[in-house]
Protein backbone atom coordinates (compact mmCIF):
# COMPACT_ATOMS: atom_id res chain seq x y z
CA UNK A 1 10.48 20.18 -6.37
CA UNK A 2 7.89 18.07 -4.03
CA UNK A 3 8.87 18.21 -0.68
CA UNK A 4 7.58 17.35 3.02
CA UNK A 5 7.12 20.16 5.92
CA UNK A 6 7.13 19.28 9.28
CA UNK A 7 5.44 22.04 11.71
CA UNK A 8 5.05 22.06 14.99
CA UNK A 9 1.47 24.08 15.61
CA UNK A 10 2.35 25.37 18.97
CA UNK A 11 5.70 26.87 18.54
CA UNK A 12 5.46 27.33 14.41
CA UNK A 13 8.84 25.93 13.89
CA UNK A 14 9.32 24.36 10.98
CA UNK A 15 11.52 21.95 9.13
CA UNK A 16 11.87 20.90 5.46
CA UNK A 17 12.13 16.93 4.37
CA UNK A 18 13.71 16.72 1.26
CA UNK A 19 11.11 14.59 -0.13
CA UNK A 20 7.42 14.10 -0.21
CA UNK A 21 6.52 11.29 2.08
CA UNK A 22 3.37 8.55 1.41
CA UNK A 23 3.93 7.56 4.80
CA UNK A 24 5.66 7.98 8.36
CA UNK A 25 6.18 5.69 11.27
CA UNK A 26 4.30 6.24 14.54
CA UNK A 27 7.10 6.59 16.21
CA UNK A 28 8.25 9.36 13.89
CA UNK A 29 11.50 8.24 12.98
CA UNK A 30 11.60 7.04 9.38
CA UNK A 31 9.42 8.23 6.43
CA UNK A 32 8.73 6.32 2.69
CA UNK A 33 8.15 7.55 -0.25
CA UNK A 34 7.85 7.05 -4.17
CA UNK A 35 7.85 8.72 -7.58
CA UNK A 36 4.69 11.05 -7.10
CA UNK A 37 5.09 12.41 -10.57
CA UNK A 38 5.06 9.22 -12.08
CA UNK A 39 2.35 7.98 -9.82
CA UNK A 40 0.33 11.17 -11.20
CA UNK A 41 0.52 10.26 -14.64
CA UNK A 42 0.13 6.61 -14.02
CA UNK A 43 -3.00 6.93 -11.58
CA UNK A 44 -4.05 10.70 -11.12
CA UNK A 45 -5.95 11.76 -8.11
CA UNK A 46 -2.78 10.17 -6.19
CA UNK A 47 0.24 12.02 -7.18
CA UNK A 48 1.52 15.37 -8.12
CA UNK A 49 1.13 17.03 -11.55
CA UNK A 50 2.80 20.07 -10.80
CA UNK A 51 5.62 20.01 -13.28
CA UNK A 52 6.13 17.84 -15.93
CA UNK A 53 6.69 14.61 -15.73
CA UNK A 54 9.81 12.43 -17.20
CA UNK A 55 10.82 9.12 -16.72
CA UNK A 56 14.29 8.40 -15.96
CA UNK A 57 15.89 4.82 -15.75
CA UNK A 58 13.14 3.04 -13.69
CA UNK A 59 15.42 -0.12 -12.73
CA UNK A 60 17.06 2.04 -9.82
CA UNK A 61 14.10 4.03 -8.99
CA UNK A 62 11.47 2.58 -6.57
CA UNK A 63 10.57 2.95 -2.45
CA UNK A 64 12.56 5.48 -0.53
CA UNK A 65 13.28 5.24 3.36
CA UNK A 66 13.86 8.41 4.49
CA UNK A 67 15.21 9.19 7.87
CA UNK A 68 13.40 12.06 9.53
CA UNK A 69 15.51 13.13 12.15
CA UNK A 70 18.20 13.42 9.57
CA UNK A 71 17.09 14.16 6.45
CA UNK A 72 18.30 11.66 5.12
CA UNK A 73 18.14 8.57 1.97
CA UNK A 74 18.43 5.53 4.18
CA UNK A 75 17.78 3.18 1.56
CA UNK A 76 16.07 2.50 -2.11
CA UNK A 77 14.10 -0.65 -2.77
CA UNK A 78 14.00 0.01 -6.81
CA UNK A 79 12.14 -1.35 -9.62
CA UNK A 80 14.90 -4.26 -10.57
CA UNK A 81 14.08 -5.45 -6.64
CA UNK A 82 10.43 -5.42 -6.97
CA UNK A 83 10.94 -7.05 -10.31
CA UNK A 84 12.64 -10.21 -8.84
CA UNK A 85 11.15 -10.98 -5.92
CA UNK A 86 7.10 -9.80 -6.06
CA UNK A 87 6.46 -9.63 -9.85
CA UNK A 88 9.44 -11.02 -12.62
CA UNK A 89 9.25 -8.54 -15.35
CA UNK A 90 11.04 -7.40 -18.58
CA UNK A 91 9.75 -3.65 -19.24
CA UNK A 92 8.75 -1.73 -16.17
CA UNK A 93 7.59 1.29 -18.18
CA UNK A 94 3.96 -0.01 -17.65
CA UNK A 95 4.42 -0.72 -13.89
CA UNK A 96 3.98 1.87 -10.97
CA UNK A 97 4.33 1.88 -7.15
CA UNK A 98 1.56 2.87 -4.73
CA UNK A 99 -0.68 2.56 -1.42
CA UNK A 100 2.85 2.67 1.16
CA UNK A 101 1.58 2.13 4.64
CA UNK A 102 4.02 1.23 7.55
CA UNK A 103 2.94 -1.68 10.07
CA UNK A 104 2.10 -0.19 13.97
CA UNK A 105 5.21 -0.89 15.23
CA UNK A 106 7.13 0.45 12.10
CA UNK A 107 9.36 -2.42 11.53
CA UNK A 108 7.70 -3.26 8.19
CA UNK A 109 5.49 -1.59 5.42
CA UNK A 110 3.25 -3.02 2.80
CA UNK A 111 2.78 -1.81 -0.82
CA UNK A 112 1.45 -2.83 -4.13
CA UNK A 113 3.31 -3.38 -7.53
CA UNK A 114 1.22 -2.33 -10.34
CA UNK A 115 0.68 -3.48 -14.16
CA UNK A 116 -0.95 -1.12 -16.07
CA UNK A 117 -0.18 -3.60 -19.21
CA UNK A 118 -3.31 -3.36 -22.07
CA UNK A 119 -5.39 -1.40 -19.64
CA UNK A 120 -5.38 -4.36 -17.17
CA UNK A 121 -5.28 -2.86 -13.68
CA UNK A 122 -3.10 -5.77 -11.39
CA UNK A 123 -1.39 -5.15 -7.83
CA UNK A 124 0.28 -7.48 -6.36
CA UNK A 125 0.50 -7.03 -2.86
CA UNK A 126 4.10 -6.75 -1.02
CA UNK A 127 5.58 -5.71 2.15
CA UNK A 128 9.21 -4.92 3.36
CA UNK A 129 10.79 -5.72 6.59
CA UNK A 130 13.17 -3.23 7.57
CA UNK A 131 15.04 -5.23 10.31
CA UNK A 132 15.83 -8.12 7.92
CA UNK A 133 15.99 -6.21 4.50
CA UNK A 134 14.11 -8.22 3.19
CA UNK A 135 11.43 -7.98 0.34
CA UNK A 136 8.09 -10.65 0.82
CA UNK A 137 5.64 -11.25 -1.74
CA UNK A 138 2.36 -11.88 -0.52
CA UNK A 139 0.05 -12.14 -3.43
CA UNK A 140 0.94 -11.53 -7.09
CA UNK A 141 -1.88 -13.43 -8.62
CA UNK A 142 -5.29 -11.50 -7.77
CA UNK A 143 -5.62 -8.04 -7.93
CA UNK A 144 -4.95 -6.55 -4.38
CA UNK A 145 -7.61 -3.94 -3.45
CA UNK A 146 -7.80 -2.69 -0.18
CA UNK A 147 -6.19 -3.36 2.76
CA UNK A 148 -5.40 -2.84 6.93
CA UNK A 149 -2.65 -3.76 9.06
CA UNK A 150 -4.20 -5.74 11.88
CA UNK A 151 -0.90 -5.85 14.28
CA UNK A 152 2.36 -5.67 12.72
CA UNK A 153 2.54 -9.53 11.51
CA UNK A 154 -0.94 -9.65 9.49
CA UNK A 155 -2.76 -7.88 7.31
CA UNK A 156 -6.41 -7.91 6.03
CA UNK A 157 -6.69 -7.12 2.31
CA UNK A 158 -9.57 -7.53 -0.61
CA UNK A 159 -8.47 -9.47 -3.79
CA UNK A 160 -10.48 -9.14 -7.19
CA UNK A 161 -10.22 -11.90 -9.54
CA UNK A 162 -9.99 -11.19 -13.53
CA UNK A 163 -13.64 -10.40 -13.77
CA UNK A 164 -13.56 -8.29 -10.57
CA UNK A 165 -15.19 -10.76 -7.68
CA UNK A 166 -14.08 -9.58 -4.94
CA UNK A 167 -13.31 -11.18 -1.56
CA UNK A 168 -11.68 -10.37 1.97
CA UNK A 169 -8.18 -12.31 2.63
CA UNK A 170 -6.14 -12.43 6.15
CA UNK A 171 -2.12 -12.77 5.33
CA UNK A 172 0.28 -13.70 7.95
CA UNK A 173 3.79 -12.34 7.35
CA UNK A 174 5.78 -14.81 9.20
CA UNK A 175 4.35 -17.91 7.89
CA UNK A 176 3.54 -16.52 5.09
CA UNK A 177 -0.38 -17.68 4.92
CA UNK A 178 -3.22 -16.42 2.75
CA UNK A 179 -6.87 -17.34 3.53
CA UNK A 180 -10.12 -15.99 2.86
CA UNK A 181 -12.33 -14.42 5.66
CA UNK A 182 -16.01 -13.46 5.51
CA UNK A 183 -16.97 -15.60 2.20
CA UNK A 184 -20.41 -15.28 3.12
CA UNK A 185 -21.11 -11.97 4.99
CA UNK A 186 -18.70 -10.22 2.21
CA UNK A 187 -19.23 -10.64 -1.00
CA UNK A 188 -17.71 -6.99 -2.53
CA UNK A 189 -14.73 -4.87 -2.45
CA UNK A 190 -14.66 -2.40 0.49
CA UNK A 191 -12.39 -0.54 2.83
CA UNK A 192 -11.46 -2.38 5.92
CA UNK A 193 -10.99 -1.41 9.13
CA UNK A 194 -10.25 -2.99 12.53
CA UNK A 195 -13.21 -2.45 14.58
CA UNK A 196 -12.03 -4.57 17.77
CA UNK A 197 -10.55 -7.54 18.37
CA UNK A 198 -12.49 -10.40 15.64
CA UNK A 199 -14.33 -7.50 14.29
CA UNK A 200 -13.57 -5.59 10.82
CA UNK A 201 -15.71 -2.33 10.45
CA UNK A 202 -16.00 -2.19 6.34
CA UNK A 203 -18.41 -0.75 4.02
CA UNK A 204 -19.42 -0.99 0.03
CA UNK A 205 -19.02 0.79 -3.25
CA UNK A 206 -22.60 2.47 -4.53
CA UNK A 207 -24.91 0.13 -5.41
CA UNK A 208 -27.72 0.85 -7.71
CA UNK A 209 -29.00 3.46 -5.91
CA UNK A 210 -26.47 5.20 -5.04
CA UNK A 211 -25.67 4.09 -1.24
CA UNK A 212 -22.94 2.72 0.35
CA UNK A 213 -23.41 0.40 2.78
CA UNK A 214 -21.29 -0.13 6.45
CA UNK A 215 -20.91 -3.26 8.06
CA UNK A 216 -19.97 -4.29 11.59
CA UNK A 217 -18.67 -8.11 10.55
CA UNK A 218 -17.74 -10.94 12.94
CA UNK A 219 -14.77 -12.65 11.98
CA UNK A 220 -14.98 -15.97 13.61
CA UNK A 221 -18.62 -16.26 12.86
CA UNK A 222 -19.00 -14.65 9.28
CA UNK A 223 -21.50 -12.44 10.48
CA UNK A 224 -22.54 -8.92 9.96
């Protein structure tokens, strides 16, 4: 089955997690993780095809907190919670969890909640605060692309419309805020980055020749 080693290179000890993990808190304490088998039929490059894959009963399947020290199932967030508070749905046999990444301070981690439906690719963008249990929606409209925590309250993520323009958004977790950033320096999907304090450090898919292009960007001033 997948699982998670943790070695320490100087002494070679070495302990087994009972799961794989997508992600682990800086401060090492708590790891998360999801259905790689589904996520490697769903989107493959991202999960594990190393055995068969077969879907059991979705609706209590989902995000896994895992705690480290114990080895451990803290806690599930399944596919009936995602379904009523980011995205209502009926048949979840089209939808897939991916991109986990905890906040700095590891109180909260974002994800998106994906419908493959008719080929349509749409994530809607998520997090989960551990200290409140509590599930946030953040964007269920656009399809979420890309994204950084900037602090542990706000994160920078691109959205794509229907036809795939593509623009930079700040959220703010606690009030719960959405605005676009950068409309005129960027204009394309990329991969941010904080660079420093009002700066993003992003860069471009190919364009027509072949090169991808990396941008310094001022926030404040929409300059690259």
């Amino acid at each position: 089955k997948y699982i998670n080693r943790i070695l320490n290179i100087n002494t070679k000890e070495e302990r087994q997690i009972d799961w794989p993990l997508y992600d682990i808190d800086l401060n090492g304490k708590y790891g998360i993780t999801l259905d790689f088998g589904r996520l490697g039929v769903m989107r493959p490059g991202y999960g594990y095809v190393c055995e068969e894959y077969k879907m059991g009963d979705l609706w209590k399947d989902g995000i896994s907190i895992i705690d480290l020290e114990n080895n451990q199932l803290v806690k599930t967030i399944t596919y009936k919670d995602l379904s009523d508070h980011i995205k209502m749905v009926d048949d979840v046999s089209h939808f897939y969890i991916n991109h986990l990444a905890f906040s700095p301070d590891g109180t909260k981690f974002l994800f998106f909640w994906i419908d493959e439906m008719n080929g349509y690719h749409q994530a809607s963008l998520g997090v989960y605060d551990m200290r409140e249990d509590k599930l946030i929606r953040l964007d269920a409209e656009k399809k979420a692309s890309h994204y950084v925590w900037d602090g542990n309250d706000e994160i920078v993520c691109t959205l794509l419309d229907n036809i795939h323009y593509a623009r930079y958004y700040r959220f703010n977790i606690k009030d719960r805020s959405k605005k676009m950033i950068c409309s005129e320096s960027l204009k394309y999907d990329g991969h941010p980055s904080i660079y420093s304090k009002g700066m993003l450090l992003t860069d471009t898919y190919p364009d027509t020749r072949g090169f991808q292009h990396i941008y310094i960007v001022n926030e404040e001033k929409d300059e690259k």
